[in-house]
N, C-alpha and C. Protein backbone atom coordinates (compact mmCIF):
# COMPACT_ATOMS: atom_id res chain seq x y z
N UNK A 1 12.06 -56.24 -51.81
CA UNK A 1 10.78 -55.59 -51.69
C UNK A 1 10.25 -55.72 -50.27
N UNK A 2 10.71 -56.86 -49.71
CA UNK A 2 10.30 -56.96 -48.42
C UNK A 2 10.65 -56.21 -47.40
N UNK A 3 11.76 -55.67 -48.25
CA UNK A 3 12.71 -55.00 -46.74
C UNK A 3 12.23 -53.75 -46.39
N UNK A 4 11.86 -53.14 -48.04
CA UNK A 4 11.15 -51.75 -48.11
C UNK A 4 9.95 -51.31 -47.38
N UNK A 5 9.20 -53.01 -47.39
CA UNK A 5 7.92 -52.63 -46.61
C UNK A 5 8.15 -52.94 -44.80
N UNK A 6 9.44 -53.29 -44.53
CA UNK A 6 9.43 -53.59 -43.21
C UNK A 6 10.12 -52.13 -42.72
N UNK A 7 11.04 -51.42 -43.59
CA UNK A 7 11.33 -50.17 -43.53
C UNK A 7 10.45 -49.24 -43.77
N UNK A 8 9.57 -49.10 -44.47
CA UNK A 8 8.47 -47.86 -44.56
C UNK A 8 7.92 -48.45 -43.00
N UNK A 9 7.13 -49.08 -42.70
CA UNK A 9 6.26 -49.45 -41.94
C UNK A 9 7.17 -49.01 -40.33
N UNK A 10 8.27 -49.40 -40.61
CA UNK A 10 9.22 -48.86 -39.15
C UNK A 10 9.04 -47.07 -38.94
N UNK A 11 9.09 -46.50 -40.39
CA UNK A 11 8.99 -45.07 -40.25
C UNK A 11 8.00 -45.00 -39.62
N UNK A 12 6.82 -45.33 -40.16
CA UNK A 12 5.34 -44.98 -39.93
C UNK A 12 5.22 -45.03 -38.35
N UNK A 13 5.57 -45.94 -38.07
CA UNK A 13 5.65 -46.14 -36.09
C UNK A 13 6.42 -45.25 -35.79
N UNK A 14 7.16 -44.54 -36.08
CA UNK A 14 7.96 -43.61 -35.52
C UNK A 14 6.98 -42.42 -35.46
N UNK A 15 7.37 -42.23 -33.97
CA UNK A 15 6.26 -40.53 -33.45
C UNK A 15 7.22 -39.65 -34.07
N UNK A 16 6.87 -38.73 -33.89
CA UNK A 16 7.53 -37.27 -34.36
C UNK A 16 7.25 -36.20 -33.08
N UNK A 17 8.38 -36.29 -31.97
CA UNK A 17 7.83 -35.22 -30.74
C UNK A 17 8.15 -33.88 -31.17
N UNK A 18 6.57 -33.31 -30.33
CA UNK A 18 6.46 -32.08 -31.26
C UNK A 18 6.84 -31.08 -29.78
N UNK A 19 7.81 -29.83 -30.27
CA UNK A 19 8.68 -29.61 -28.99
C UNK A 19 7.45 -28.75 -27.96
N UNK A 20 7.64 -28.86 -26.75
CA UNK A 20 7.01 -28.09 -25.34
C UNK A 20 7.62 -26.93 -25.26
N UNK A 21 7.16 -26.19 -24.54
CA UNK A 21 7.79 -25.17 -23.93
C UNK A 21 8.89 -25.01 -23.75
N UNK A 22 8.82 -26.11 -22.74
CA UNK A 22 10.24 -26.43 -21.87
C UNK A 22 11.83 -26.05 -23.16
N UNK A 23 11.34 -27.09 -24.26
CA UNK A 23 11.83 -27.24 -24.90
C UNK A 23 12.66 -26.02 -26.14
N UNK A 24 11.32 -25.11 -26.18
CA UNK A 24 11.57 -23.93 -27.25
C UNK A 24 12.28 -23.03 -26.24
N UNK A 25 12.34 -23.25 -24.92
CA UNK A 25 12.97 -21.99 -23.99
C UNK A 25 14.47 -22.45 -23.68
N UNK A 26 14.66 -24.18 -23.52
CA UNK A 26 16.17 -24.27 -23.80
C UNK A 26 16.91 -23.87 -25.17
N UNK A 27 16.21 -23.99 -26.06
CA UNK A 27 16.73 -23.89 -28.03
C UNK A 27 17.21 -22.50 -27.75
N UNK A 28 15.95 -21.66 -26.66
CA UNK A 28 15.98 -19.85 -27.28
C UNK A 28 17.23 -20.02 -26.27
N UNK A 29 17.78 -20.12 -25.21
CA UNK A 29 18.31 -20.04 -24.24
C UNK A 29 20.03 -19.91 -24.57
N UNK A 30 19.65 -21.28 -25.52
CA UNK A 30 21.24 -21.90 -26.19
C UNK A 30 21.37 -21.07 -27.48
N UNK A 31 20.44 -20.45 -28.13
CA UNK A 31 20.79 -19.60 -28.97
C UNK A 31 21.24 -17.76 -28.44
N UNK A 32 20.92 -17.56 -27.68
CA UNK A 32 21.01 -16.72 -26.65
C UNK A 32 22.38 -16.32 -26.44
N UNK A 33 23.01 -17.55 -25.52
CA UNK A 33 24.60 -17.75 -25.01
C UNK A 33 25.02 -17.32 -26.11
N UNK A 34 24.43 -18.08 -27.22
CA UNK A 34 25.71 -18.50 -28.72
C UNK A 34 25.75 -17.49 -29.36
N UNK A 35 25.19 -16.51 -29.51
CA UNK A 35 24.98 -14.45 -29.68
C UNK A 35 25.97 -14.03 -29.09
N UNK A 36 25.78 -14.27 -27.63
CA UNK A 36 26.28 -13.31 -26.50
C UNK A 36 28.16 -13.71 -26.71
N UNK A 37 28.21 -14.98 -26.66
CA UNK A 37 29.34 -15.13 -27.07
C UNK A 37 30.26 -14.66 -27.78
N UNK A 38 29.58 -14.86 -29.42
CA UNK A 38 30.08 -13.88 -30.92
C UNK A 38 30.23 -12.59 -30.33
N UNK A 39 29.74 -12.31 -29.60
CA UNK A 39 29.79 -10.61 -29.05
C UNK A 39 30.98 -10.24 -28.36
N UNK A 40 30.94 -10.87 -27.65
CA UNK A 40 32.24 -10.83 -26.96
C UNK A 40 33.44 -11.29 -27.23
N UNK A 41 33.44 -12.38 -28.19
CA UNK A 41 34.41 -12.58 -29.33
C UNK A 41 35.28 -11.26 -29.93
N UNK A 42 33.72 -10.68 -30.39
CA UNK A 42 33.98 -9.59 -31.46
C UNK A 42 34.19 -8.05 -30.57
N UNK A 43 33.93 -8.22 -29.17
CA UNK A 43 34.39 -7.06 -28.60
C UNK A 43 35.87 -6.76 -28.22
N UNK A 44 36.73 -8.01 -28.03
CA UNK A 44 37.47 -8.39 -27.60
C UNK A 44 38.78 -8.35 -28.99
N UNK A 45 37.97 -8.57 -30.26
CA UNK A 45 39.06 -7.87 -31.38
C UNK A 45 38.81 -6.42 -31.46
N UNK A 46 37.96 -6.16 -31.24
CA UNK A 46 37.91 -4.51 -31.41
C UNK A 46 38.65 -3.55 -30.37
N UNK A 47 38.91 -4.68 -28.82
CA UNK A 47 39.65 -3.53 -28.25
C UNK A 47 41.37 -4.11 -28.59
N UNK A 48 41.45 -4.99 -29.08
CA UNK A 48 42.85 -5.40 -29.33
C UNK A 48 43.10 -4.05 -30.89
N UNK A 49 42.38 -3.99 -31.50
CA UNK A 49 42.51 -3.45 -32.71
C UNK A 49 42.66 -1.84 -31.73
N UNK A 50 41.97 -1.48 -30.50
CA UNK A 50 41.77 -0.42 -30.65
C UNK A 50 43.19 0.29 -29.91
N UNK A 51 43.68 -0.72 -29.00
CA UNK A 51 44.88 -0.83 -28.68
C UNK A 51 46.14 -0.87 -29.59
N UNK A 52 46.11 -1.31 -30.33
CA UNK A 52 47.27 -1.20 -31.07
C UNK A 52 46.99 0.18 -32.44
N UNK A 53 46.02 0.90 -32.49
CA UNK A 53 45.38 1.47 -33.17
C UNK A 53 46.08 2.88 -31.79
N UNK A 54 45.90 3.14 -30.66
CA UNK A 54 46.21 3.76 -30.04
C UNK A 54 48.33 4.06 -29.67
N UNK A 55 48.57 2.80 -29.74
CA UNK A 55 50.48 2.68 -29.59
C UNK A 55 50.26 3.82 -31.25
N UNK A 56 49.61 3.32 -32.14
CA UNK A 56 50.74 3.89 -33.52
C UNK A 56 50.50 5.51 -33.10
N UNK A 57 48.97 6.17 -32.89
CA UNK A 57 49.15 7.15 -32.75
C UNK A 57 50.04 8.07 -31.32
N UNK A 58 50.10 6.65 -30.59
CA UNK A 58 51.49 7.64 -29.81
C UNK A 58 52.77 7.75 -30.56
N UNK A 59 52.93 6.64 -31.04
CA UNK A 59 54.51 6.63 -31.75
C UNK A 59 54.48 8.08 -32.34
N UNK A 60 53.28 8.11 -33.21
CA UNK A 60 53.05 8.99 -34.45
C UNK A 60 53.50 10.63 -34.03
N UNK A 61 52.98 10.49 -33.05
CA UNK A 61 53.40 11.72 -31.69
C UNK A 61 54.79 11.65 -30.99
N UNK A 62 54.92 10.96 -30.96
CA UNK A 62 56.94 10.82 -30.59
C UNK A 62 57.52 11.11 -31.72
N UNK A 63 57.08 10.49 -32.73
CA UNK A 63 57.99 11.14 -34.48
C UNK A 63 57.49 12.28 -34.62
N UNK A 64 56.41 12.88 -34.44
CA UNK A 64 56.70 14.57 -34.69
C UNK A 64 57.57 15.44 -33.75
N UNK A 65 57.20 15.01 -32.42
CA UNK A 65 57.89 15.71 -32.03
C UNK A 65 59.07 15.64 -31.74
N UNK A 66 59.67 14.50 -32.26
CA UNK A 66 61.51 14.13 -32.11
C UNK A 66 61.69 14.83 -33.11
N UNK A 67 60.94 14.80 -34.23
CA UNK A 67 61.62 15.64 -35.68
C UNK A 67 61.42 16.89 -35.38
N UNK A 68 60.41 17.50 -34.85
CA UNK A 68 60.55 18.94 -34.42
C UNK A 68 61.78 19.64 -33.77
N UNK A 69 61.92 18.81 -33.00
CA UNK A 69 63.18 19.11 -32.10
C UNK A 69 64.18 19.00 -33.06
N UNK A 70 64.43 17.96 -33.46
CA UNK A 70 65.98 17.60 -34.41
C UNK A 70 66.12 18.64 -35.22
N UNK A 71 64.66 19.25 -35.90
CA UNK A 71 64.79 20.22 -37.37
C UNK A 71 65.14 21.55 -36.25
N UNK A 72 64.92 22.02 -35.10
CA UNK A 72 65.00 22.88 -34.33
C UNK A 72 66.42 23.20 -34.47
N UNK A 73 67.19 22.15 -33.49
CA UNK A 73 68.08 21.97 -33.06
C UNK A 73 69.39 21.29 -34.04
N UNK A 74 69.29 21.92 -34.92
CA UNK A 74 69.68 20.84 -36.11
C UNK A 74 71.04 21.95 -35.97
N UNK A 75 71.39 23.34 -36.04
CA UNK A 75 72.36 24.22 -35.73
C UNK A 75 73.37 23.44 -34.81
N UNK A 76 72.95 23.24 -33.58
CA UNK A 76 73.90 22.72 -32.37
C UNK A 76 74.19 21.51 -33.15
N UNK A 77 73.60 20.42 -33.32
CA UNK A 77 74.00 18.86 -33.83
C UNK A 77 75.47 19.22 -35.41
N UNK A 78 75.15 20.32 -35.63
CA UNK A 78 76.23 21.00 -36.71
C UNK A 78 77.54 21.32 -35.97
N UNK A 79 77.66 21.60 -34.93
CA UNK A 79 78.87 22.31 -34.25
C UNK A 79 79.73 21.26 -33.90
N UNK A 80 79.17 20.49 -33.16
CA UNK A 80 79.65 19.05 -32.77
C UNK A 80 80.12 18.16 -33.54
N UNK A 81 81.41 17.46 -33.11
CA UNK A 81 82.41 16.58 -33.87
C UNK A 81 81.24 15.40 -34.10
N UNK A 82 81.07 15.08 -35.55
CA UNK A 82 80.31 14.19 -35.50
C UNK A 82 78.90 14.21 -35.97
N UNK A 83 78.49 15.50 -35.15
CA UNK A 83 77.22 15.77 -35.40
C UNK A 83 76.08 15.63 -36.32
N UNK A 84 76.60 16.08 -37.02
CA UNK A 84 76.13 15.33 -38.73
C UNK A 84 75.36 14.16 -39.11
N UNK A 85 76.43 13.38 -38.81
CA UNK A 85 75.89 11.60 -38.62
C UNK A 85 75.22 11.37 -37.86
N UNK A 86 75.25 12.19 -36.80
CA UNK A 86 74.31 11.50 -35.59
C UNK A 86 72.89 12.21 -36.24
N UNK A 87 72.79 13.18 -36.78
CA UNK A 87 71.66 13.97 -37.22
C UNK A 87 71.18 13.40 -38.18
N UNK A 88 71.96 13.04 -39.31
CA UNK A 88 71.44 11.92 -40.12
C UNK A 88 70.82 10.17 -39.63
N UNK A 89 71.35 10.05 -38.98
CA UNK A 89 70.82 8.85 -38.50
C UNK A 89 69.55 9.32 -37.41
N UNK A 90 69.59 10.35 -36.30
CA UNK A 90 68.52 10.51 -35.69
C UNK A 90 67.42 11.07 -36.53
N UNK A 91 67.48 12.03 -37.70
CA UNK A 91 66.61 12.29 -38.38
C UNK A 91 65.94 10.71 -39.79
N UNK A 92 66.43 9.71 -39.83
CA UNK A 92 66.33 8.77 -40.36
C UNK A 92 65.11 8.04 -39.37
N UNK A 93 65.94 7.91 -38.56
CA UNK A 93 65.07 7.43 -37.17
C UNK A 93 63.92 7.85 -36.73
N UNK A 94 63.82 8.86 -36.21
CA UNK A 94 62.49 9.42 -36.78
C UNK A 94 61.34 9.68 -37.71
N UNK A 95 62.51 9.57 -38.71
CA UNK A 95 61.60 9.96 -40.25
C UNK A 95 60.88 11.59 -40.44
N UNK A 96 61.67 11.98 -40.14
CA UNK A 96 61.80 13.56 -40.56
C UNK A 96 61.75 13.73 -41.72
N UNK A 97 61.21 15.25 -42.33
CA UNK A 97 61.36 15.70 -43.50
C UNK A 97 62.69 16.13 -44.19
N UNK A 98 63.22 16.13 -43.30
CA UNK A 98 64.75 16.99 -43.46
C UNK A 98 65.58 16.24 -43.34
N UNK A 99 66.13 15.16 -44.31
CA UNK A 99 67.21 14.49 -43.46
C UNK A 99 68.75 14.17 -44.22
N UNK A 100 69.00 15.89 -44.21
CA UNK A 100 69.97 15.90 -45.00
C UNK A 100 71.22 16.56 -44.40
C-alpha cells in the first residue's frame, strides 16, 4: 500500500509539457517529409509499372506485325526446302492466327 502511495504521488509531480509552437511546426514538418516520401515511393512504382506496361505493348506490336508479314508471305516460306517448319515455328513464335 505504501508503494502505491509513493507511486501515485510520483505521478502527481510529474508536469505534463504542453507542446509550443516550435514544437507543433517540427510534428507538422516531420509529418510533411513522411507524405512526401509515400509519394514518391508510390510514384516510383507507377513509373516502373508504366514501363513495363509500355515493353508489352511494343512486343504486342512486333507480334502483329511479324504475323502480318508471315500470313503475307506465307506463299514464298512454301516454295523453300524446309519452309514449312520454319513457318511453323516462326508463326508459333509469334503467335499468329494461322499456324498451320
Amino acid at each position: 500500500m505504501l508503494f502505491l502511495r509513493q507511486y501515485s504521488a510520483k505521478i502527481c509531480e510529474l508536469k505534463v509539457r504542453q507542446l509550443d509552437l516550435f514544437d507543433i511546426y517540427i510534428l507538422n514538418l516531420m509529418v510533411t517529409l513522411a507524405m512526401f516520401i509515400v509519394l514518391l515511393f508510390r510514384a516510383w512504382i507507377e513509373l516502373k509499372n508504366y514501363r513495363l506496361m509500355w515493353k508489352e505493348l511494343e512486343w504486342r506490336k512486333t507480334y502483329d506485325v511479324a504475323s502480318r508479314i508471315l500470313r503475307a508471305e506465307r506463299d514464298l516460306f512454301m516454295k523453300v526446302e524446309g519452309g514449312e517448319e520454319l513457318y511453323n515455328i516462326l508463326s508459333e513464335m509469334f503467335k499468329t492466327k494461322e499456324s498451320k
